[in-house]
C-alpha atoms as a PDB file:
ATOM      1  CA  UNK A   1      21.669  49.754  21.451  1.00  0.00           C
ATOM      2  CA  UNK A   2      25.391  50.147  21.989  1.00  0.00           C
ATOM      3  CA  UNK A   3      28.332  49.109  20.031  1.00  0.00           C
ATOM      4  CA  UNK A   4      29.129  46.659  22.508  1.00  0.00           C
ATOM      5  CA  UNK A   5      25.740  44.540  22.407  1.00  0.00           C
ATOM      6  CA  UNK A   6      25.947  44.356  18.463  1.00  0.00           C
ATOM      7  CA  UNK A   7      29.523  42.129  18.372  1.00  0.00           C
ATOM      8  CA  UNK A   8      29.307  38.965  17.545  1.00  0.00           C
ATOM      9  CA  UNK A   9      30.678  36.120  19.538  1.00  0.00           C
ATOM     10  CA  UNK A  10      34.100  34.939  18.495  1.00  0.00           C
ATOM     11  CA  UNK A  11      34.250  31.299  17.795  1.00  0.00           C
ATOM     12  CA  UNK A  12      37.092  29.225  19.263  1.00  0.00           C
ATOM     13  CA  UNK A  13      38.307  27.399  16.433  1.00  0.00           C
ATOM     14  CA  UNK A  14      41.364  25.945  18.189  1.00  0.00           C
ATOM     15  CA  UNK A  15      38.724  22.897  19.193  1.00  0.00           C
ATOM     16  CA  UNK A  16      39.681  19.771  17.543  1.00  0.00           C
ATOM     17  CA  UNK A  17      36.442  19.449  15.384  1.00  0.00           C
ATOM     18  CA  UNK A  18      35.735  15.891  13.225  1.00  0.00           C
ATOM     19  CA  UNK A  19      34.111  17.252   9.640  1.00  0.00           C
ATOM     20  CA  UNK A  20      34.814  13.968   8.044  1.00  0.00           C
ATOM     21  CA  UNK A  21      31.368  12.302   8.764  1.00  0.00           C
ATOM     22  CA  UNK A  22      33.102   8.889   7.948  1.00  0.00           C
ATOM     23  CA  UNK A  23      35.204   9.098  11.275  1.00  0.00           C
ATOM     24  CA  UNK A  24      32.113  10.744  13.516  1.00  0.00           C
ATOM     25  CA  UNK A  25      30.207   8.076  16.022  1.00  0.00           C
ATOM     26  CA  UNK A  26      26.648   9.987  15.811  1.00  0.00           C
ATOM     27  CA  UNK A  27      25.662   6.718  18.490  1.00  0.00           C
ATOM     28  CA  UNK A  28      28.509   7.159  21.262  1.00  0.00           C
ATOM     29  CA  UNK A  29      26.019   5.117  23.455  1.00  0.00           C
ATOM     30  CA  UNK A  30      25.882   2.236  20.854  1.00  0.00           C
ATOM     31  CA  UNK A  31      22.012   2.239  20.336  1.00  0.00           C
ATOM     32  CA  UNK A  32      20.441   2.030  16.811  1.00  0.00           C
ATOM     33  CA  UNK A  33      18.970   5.331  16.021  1.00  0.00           C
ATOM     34  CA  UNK A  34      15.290   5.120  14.725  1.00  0.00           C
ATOM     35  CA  UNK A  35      13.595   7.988  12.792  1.00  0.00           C
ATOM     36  CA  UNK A  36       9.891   7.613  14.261  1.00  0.00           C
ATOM     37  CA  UNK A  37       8.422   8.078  17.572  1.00  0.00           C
ATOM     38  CA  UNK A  38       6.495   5.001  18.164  1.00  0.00           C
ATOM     39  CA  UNK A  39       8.320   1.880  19.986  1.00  0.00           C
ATOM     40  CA  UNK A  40       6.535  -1.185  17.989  1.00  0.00           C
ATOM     41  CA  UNK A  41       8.739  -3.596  19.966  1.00  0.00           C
ATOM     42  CA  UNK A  42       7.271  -2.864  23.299  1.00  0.00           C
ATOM     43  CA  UNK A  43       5.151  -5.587  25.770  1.00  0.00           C
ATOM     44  CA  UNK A  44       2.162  -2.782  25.624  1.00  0.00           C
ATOM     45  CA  UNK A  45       1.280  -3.667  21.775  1.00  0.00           C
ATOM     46  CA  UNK A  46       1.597  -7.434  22.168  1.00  0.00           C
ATOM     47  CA  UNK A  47      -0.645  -7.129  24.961  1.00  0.00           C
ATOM     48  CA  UNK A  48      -3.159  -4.928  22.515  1.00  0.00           C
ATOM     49  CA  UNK A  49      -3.012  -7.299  19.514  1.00  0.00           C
ATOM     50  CA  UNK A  50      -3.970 -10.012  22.028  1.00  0.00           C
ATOM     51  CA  UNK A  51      -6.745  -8.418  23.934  1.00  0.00           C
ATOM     52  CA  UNK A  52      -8.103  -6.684  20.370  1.00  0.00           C
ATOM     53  CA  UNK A  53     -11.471  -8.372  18.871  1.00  0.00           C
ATOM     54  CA  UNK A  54     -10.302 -10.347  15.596  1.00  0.00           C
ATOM     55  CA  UNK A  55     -11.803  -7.661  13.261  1.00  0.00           C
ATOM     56  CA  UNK A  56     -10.281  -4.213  15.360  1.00  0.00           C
ATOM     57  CA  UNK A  57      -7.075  -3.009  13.237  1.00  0.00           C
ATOM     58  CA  UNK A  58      -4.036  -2.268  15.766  1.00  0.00           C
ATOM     59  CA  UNK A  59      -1.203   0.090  14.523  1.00  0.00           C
ATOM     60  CA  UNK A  60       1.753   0.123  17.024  1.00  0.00           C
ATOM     61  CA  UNK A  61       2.798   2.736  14.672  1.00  0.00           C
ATOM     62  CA  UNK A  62       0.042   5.084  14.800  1.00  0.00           C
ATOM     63  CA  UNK A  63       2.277   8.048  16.040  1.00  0.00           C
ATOM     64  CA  UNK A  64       4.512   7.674  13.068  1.00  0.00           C
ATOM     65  CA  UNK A  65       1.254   7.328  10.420  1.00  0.00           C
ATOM     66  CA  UNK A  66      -0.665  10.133  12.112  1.00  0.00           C
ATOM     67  CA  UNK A  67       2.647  12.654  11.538  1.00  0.00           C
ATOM     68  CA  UNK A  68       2.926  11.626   7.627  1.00  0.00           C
ATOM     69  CA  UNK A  69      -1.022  11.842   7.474  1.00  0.00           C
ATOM     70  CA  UNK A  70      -0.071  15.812   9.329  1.00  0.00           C
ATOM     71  CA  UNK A  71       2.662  16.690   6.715  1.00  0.00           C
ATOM     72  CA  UNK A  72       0.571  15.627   3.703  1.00  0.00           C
ATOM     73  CA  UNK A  73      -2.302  18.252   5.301  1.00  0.00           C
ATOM     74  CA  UNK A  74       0.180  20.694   5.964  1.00  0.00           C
ATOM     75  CA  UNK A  75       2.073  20.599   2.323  1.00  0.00           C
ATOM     76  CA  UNK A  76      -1.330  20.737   0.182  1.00  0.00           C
ATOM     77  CA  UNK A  77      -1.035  17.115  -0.519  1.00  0.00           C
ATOM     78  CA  UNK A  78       2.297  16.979  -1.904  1.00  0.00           C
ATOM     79  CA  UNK A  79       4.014  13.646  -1.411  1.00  0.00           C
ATOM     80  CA  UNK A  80       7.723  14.693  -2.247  1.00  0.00           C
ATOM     81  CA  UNK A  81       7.730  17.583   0.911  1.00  0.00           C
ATOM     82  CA  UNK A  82       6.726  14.492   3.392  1.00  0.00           C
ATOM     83  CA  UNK A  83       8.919  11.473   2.050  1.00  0.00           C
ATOM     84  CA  UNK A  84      11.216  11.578   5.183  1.00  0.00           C
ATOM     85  CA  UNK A  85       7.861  10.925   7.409  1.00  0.00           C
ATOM     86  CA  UNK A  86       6.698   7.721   5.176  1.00  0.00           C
ATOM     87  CA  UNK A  87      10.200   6.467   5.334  1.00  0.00           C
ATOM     88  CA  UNK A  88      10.247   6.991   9.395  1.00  0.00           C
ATOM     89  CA  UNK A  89       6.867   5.123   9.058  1.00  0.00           C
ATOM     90  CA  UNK A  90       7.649   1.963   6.927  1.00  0.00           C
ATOM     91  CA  UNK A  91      10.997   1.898   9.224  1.00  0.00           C
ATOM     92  CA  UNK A  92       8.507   1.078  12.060  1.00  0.00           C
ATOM     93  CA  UNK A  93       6.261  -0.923  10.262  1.00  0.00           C
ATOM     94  CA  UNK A  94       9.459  -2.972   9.503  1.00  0.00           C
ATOM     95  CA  UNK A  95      10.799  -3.119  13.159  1.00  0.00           C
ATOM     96  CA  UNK A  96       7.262  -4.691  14.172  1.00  0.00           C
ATOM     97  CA  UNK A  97       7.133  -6.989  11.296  1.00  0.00           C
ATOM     98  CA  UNK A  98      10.289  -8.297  12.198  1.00  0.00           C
ATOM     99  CA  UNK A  99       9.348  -8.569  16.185  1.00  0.00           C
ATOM    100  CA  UNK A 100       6.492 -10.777  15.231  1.00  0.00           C
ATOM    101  CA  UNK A 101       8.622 -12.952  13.572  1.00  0.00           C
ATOM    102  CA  UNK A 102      10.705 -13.367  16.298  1.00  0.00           C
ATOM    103  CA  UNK A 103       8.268 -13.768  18.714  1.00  0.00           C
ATOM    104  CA  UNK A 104       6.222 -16.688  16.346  1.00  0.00           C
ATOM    105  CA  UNK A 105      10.183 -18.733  16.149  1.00  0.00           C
ATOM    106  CA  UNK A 106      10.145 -18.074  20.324  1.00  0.00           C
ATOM    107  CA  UNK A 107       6.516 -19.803  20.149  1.00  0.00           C
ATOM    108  CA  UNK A 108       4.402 -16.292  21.246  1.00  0.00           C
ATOM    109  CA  UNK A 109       1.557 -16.267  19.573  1.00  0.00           C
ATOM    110  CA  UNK A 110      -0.765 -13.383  18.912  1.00  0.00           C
END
């Protein structure tokens, strides 16, 4: 390999660069940012929670659940490497909790 392959790239710092994460907008689009996969707001679960049979279990979260279930496997069953996941999971658990609530005061009932 030649000299010339092994330089490193120089790195323009004369970019105005934010570091003061205070002033950064991580959201320039203005969404909320969620941490898990699922979306337990959408018309597909209330359609599932209606249609279920009254003792079938629905989980518009499963995605999230089945990736904290995946960490625990991968990490020998320790519950401090996977804490992020469970918190991405109760997060959705959360956002449907409060969607049924809002649909119930709208009068939708599952």
């Amino acid at each position: 390999m030649s000299e010339e392959n092994k330089k490193i790239p120089e790195v323009d710092h004369s970019a105005n660069i934010e570091t003061d994460k205070e002033k950064v907008n991580f959201t320039k689009d203005g969404k909320a940012v969620k941490f898990y996969p699922d979306n337990p707001t959408a018309m597909e679960h209330k359609r599932a929670i209606r249609t279920k049979m009254p003792t079938q279990f629905y989980d518009p979260c499963a995605e999230a659940s089945k990736m904290s279930l995946a960490c625990m496997e991968r990490n020998n069953f320790e519950r401090d490497n996977c804490i992020e996941y469970f918190k991405a999971y109760r997060e959705c658990k959360k956002a449907w909790a409060e969607e049924r609530k809002k649909d119930r005061r709208n009068g939708f009932r599952y």
